[in-house]
C-alpha atoms as a PDB file:
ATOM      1  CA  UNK A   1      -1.713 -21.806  40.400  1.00  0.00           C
ATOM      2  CA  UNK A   2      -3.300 -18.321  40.095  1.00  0.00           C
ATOM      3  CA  UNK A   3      -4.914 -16.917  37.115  1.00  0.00           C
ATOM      4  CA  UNK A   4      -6.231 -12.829  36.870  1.00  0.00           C
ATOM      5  CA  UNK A   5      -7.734 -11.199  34.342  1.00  0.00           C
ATOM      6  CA  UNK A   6      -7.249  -7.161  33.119  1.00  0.00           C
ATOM      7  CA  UNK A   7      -9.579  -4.769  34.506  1.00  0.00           C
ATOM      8  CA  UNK A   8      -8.145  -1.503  33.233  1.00  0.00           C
ATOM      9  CA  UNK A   9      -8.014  -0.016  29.196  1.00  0.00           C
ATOM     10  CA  UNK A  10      -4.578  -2.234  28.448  1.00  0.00           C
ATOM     11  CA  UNK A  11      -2.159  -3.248  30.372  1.00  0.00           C
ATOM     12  CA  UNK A  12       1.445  -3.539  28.725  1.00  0.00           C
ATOM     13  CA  UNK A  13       3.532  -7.074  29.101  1.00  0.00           C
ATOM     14  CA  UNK A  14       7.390  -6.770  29.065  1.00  0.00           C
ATOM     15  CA  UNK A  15       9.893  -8.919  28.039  1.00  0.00           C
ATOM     16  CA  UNK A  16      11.951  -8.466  31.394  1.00  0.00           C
ATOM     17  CA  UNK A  17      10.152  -7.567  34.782  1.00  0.00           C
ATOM     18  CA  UNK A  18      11.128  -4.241  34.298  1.00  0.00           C
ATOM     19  CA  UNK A  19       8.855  -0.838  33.280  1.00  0.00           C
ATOM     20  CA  UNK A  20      12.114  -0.156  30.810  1.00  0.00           C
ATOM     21  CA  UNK A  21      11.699  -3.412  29.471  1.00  0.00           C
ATOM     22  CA  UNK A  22      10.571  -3.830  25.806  1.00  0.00           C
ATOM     23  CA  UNK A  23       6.953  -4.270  25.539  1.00  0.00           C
ATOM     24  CA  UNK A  24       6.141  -7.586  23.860  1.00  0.00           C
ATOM     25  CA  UNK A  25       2.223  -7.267  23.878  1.00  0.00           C
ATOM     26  CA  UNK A  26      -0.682  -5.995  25.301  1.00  0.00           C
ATOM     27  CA  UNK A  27      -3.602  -7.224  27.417  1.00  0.00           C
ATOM     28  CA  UNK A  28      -6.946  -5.455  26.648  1.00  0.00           C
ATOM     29  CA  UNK A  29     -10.028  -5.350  29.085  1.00  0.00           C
ATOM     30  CA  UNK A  30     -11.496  -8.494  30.081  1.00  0.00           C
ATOM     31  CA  UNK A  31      -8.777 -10.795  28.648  1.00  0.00           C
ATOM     32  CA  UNK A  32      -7.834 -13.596  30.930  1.00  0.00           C
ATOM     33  CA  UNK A  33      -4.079 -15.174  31.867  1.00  0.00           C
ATOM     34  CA  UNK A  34      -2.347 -17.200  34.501  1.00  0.00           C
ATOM     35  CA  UNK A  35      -0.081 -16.725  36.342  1.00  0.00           C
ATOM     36  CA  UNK A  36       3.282 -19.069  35.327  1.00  0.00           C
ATOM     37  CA  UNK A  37       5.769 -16.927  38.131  1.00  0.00           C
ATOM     38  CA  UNK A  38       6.260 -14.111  40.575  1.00  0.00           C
ATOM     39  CA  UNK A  39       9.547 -11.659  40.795  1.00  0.00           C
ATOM     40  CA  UNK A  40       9.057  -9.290  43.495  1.00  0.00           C
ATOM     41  CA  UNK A  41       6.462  -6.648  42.233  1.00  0.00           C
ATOM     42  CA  UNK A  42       6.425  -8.415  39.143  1.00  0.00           C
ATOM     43  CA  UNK A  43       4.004 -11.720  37.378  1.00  0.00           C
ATOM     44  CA  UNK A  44       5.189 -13.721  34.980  1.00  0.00           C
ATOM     45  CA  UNK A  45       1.396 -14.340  33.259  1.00  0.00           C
ATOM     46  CA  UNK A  46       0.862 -16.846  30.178  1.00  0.00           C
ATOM     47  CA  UNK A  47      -2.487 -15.401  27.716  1.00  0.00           C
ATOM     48  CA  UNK A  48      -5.459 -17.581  27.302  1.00  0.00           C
ATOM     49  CA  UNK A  49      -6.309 -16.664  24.006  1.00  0.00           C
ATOM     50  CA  UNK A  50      -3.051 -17.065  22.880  1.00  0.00           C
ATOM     51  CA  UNK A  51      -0.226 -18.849  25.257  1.00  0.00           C
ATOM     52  CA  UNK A  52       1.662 -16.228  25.283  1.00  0.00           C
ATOM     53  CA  UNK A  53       4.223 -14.870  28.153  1.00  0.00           C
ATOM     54  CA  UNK A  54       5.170 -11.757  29.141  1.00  0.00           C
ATOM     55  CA  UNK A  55       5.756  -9.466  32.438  1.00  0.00           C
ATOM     56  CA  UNK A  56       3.008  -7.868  33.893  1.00  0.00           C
ATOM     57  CA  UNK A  57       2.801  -5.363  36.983  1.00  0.00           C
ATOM     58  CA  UNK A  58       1.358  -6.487  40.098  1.00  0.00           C
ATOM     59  CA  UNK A  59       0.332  -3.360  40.564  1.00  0.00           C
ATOM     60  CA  UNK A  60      -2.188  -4.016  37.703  1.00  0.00           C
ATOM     61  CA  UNK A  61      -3.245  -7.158  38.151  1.00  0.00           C
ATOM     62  CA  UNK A  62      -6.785  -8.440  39.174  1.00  0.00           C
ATOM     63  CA  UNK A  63      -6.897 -12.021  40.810  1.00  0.00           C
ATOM     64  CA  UNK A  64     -10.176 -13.971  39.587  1.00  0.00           C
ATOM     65  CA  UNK A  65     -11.180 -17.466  41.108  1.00  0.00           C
ATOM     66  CA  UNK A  66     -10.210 -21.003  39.331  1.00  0.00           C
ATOM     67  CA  UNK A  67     -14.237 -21.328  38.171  1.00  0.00           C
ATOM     68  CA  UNK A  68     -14.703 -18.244  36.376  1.00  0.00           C
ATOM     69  CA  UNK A  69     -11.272 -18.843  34.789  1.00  0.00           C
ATOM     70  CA  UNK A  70     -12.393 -22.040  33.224  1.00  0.00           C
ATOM     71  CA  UNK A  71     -15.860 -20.485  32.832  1.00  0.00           C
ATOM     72  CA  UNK A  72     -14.441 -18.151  30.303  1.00  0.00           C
ATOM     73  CA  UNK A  73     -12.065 -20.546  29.366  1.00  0.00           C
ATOM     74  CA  UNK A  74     -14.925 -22.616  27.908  1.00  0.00           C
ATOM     75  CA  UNK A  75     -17.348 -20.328  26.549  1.00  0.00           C
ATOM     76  CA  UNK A  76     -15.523 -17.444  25.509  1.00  0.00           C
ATOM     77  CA  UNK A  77     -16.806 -13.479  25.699  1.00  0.00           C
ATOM     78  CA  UNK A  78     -18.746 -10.835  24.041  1.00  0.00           C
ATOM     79  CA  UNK A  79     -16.248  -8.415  22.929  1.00  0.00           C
ATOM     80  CA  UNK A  80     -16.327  -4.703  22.482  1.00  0.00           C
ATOM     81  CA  UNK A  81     -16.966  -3.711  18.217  1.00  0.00           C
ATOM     82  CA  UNK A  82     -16.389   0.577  18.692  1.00  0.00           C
ATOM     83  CA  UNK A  83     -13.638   1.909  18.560  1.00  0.00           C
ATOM     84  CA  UNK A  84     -13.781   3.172  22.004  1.00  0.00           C
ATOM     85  CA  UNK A  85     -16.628   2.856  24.486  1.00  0.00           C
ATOM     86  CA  UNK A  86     -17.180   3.314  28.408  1.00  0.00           C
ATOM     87  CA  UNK A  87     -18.029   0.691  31.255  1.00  0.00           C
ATOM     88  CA  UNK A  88     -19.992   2.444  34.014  1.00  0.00           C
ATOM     89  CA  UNK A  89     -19.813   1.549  37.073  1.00  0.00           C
ATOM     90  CA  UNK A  90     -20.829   2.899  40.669  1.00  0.00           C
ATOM     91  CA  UNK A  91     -20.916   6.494  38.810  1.00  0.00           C
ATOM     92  CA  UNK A  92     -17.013   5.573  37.801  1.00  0.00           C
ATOM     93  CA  UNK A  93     -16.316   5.513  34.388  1.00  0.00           C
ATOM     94  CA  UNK A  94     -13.820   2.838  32.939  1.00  0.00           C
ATOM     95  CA  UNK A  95     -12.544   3.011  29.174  1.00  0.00           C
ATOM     96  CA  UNK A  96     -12.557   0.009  26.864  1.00  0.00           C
ATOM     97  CA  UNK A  97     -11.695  -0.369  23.217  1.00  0.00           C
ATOM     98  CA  UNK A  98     -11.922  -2.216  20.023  1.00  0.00           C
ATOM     99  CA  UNK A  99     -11.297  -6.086  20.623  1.00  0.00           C
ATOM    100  CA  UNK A 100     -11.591  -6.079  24.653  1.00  0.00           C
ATOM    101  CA  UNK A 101     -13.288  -8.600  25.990  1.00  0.00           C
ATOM    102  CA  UNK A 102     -16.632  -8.283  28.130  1.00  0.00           C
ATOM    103  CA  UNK A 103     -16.375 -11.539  30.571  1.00  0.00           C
ATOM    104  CA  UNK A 104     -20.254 -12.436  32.027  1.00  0.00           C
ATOM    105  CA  UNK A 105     -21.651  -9.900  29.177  1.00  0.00           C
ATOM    106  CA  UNK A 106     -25.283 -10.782  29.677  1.00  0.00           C
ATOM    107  CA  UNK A 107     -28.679  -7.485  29.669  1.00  0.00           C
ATOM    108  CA  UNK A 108     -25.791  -5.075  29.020  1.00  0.00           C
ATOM    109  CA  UNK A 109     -23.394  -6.176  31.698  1.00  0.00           C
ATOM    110  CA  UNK A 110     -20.192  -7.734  32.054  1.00  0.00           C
ATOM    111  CA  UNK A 111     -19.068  -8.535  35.385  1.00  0.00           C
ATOM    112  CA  UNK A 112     -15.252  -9.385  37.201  1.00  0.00           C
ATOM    113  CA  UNK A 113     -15.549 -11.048  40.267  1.00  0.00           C
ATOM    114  CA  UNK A 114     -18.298  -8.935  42.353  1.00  0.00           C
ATOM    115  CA  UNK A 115     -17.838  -5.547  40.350  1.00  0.00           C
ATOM    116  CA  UNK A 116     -20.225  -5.273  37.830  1.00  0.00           C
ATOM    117  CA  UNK A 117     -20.150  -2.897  34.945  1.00  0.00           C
ATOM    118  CA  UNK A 118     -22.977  -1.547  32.517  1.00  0.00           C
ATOM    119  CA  UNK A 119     -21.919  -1.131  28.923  1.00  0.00           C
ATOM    120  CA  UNK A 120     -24.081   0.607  26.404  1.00  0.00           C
ATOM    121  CA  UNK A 121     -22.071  -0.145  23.166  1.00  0.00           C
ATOM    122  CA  UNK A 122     -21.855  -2.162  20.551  1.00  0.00           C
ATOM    123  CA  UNK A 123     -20.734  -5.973  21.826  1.00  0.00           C
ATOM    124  CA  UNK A 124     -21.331  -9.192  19.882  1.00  0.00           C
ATOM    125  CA  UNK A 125     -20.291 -12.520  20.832  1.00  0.00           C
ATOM    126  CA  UNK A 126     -17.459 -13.280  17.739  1.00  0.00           C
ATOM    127  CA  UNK A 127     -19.097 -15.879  14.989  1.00  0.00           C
ATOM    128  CA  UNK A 128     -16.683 -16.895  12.273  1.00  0.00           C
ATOM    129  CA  UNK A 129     -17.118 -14.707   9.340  1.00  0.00           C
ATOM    130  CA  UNK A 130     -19.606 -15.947   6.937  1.00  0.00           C
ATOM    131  CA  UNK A 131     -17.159 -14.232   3.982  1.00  0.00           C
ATOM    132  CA  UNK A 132     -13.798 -12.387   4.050  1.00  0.00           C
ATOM    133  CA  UNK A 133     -16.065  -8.805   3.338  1.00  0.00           C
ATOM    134  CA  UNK A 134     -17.169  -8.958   6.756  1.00  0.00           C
ATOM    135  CA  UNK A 135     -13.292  -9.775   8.060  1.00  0.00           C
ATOM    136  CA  UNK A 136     -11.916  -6.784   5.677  1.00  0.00           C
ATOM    137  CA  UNK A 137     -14.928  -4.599   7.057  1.00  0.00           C
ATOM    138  CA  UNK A 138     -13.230  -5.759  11.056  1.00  0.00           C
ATOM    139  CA  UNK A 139      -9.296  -4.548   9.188  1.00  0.00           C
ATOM    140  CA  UNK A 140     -10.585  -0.895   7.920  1.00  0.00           C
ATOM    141  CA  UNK A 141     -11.631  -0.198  11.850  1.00  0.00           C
ATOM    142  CA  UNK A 142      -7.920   0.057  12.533  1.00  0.00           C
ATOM    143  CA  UNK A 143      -6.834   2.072   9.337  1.00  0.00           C
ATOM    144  CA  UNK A 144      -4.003   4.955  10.217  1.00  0.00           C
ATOM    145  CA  UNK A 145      -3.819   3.645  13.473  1.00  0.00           C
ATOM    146  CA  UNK A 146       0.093   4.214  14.735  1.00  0.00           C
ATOM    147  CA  UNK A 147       2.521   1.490  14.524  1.00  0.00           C
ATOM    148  CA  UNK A 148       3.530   0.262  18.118  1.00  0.00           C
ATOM    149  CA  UNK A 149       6.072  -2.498  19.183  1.00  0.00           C
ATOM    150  CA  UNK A 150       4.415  -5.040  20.844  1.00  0.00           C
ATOM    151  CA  UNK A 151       0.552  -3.495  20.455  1.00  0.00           C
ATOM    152  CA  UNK A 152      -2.564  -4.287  20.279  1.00  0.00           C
ATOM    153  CA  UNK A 153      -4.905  -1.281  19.932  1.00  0.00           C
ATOM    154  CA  UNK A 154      -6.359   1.174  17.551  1.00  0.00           C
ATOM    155  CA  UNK A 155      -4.225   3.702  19.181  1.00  0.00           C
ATOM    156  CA  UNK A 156      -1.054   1.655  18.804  1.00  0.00           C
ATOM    157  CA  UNK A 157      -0.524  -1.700  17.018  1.00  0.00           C
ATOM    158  CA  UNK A 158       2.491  -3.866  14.879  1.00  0.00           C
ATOM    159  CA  UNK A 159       1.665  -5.734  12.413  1.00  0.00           C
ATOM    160  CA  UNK A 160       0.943  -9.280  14.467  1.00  0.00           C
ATOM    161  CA  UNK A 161      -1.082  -7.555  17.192  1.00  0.00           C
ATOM    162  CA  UNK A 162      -3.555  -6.112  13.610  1.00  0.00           C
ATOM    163  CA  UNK A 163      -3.830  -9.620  12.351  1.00  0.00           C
ATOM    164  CA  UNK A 164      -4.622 -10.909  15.391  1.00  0.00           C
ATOM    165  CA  UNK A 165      -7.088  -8.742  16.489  1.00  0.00           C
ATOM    166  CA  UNK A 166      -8.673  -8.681  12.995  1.00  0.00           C
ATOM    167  CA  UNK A 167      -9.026 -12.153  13.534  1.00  0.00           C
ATOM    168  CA  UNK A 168     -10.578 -12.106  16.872  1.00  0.00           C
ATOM    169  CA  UNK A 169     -13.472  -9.841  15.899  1.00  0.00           C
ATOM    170  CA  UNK A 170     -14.314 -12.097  12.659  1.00  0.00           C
ATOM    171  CA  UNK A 171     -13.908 -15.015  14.921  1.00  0.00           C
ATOM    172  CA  UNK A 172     -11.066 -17.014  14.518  1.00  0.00           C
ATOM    173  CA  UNK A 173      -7.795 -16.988  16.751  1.00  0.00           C
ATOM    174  CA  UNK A 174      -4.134 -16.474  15.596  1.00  0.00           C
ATOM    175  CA  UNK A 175      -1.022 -16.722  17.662  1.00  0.00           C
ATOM    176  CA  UNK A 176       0.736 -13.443  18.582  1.00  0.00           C
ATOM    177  CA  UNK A 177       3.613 -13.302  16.583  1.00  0.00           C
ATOM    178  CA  UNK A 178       3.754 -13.055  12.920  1.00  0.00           C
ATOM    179  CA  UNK A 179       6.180 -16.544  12.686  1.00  0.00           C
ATOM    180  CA  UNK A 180       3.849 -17.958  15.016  1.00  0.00           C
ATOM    181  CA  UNK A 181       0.635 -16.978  12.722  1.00  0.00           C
ATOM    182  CA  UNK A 182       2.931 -18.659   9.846  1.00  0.00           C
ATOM    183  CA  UNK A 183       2.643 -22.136  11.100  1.00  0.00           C
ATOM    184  CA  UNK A 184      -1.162 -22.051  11.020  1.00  0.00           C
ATOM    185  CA  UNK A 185      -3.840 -22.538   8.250  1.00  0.00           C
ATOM    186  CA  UNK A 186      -2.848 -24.123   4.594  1.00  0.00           C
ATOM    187  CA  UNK A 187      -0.996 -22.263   1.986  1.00  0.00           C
ATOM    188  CA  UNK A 188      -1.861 -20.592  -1.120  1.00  0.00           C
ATOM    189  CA  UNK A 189       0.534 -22.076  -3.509  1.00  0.00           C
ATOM    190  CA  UNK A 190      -0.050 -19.201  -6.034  1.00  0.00           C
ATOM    191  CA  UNK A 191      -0.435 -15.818  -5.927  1.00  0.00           C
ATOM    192  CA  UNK A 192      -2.758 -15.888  -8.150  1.00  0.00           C
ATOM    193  CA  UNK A 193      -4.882 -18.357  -6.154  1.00  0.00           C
ATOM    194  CA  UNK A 194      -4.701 -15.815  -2.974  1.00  0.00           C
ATOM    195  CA  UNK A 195      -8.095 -14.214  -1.553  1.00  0.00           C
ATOM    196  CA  UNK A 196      -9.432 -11.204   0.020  1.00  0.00           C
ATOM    197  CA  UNK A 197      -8.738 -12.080   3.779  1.00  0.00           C
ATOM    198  CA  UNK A 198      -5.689 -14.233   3.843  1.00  0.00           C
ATOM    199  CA  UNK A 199      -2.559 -13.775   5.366  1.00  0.00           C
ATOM    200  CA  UNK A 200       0.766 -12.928   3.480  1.00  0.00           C
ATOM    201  CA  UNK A 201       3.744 -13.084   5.501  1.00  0.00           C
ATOM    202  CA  UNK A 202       7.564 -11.870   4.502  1.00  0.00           C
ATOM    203  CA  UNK A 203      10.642 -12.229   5.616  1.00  0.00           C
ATOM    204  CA  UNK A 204      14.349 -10.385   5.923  1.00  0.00           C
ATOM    205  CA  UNK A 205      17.297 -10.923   4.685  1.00  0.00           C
ATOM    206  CA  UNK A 206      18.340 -13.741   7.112  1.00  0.00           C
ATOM    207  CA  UNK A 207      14.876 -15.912   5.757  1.00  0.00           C
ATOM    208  CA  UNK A 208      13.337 -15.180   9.173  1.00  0.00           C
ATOM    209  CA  UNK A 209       9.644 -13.769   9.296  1.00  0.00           C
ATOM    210  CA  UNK A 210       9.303 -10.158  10.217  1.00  0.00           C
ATOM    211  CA  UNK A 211       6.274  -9.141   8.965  1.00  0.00           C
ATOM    212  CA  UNK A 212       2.066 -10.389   8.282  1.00  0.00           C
ATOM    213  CA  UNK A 213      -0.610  -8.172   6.644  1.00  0.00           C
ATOM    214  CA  UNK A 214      -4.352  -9.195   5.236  1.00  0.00           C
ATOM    215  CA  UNK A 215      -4.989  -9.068   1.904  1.00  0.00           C
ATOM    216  CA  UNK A 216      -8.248  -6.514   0.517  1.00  0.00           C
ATOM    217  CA  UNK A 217      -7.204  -8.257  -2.865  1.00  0.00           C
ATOM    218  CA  UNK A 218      -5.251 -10.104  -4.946  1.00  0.00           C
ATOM    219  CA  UNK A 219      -3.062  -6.735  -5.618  1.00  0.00           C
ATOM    220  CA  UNK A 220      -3.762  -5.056  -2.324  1.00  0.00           C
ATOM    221  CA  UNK A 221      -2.821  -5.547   1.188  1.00  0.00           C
ATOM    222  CA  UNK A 222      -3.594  -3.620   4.613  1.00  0.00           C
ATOM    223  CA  UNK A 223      -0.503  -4.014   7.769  1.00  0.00           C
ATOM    224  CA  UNK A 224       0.589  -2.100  10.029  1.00  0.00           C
ATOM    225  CA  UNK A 225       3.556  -0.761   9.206  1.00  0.00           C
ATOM    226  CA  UNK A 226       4.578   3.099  10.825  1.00  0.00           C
ATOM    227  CA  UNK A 227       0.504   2.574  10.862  1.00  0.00           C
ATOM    228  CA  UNK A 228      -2.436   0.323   9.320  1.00  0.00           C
ATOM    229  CA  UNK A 229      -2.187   1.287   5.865  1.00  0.00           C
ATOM    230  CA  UNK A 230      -3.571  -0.292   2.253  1.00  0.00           C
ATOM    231  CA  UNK A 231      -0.482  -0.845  -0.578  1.00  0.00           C
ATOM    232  CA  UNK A 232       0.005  -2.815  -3.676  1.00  0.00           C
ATOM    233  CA  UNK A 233       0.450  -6.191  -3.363  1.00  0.00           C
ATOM    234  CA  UNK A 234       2.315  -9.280  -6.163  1.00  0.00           C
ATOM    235  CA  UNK A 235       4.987 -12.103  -6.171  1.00  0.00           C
ATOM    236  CA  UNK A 236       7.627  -9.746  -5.226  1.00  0.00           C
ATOM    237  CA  UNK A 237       5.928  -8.488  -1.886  1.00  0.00           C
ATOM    238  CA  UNK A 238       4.566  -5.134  -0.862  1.00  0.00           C
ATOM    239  CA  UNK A 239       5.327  -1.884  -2.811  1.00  0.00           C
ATOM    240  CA  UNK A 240       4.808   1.556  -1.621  1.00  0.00           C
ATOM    241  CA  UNK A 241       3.288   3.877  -4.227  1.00  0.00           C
ATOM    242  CA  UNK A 242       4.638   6.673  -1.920  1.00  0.00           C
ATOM    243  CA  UNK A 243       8.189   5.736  -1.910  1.00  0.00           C
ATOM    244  CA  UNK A 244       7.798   3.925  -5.126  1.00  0.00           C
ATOM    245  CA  UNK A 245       9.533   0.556  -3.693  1.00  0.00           C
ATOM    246  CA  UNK A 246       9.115  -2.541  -2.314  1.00  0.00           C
ATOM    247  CA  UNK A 247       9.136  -2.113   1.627  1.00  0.00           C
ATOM    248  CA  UNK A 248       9.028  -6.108   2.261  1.00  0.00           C
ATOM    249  CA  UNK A 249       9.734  -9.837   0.655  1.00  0.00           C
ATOM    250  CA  UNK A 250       6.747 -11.889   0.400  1.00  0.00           C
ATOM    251  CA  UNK A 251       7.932 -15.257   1.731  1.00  0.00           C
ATOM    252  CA  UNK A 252       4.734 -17.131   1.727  1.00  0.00           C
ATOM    253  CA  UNK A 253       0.318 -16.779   1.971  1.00  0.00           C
ATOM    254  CA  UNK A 254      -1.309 -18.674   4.587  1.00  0.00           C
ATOM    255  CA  UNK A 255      -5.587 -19.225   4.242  1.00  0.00           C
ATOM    256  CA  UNK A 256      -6.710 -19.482   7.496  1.00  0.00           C
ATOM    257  CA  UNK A 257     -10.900 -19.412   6.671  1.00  0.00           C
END
């Protein structure tokens, strides 16, 4: 078996092993996977922080050895907290942004396989938030960023991909998909027994979940949804003070911390 990691800003992951087919998530820098299959110019990878499967390029893949693949598997890595920030390296400047990893992050390093990279930002090793201000302080970093299919960055993210990576800065890891992130932490019987930081999750007409945000309050809720936005929030499900209506059907509230 073969495992990589990504060494560029993101690197989409299709459904099919096709650049037409529809993206179904992203990989940001640093994030480890391995490889399940090979098509041609194509890898089938599986995500370590999440299990999940997708297509990737081989033209933008970067193999890493079995040990620092379990290295990482076991401890985990600093990750990048601005928005956008630059690796420097051999007077070559690489891009990272919010939520990318930085494998080997040790004096203001992080390294991948012999290339090593200087970063001057702001990178903390995610600790499980002490309170759900500091995981609502991690949500505003993405506010008005664009809605996107299948993302998972500031500069294009669905509503999954937000929770997740809200999530991953305070600490804690979801799956990828919002009826995935259903099936963990307890429920919240009661609206009125919801907090500041859970999860609400709704669903379609058909009873399947379509959609997760993060509650800022008991009446207010931040998702992604044609970007990361704050609405009103009750029983009935999220209402747009914009459009004056209800946008989505709140199916259930998950607690995850």
């Amino acid at each position: 078996m073969s495992f990589g990691i990504c060494e560029m800003s993101l690197v989409p992951m299709r459904k099919e092993p096709s650049h037409r087919s529809e993206l179904v998530s992203q990989i940001l820098f640093g994030e480890h996977y391995e490889i399940v299959e090979s098509q041609k110019e194509w890898f089938k990878i599986r995500t370590s922080h999440d299990g999940y499967e997708g297509f990737i390029s081989l033209a933008q893949h970067t193999e890493i050895s079995y040990n620092d693949f379990q290295f990482l598997q076991k401890t985990g890595a600093f990750v990048c907290f601005d928005l956008v920030q630059l690796l420097l390296h051999d007077n070559k400047i690489q891009t990272v942004i919010l939520g990318s990893a930085l494998p080997f992050f040790e004096n203001q390093h992080c390294r991948i396989n012999t290339k090593t990279y200087r970063f001057d930002g702001n990178a903390k090793f995610p600790q499980k938030a002490a309170s759900s201000a500091l995981l609502i302080e991690n949500a505003y970093m993405y506010l008005n960023a664009p809605y996107l299919w299948g993302g998972r960055s500031p500069f294009g993210v669905d509503c999954s991909g937000f929770t997740q990576l809200v999530y991953k800065l305070s600490g804690y890891s979801l799956l990828r998909d919002a009826s995935l992130q259903a099936e963990q932490g307890s429920i919240v019987n009661l609206v009125d027994e919801a907090m500041p930081g859970d999860l609400a999750f709704f669903d379609n007409e058909e009873g399947h979940i379509i959609h997760v945000g993060i509650l800022t309050s008991r009446d207010t809720i931040i998702h992604a949804s044609g970007k990361v936005r704050i609405d009103a929030f009750d029983q009935v499900g999220i209402y747009n003070q914009e459009t004056k209506r209800y946008t989505h059907k709140l199916r259930l509230i998950k607690r995850i911390f």
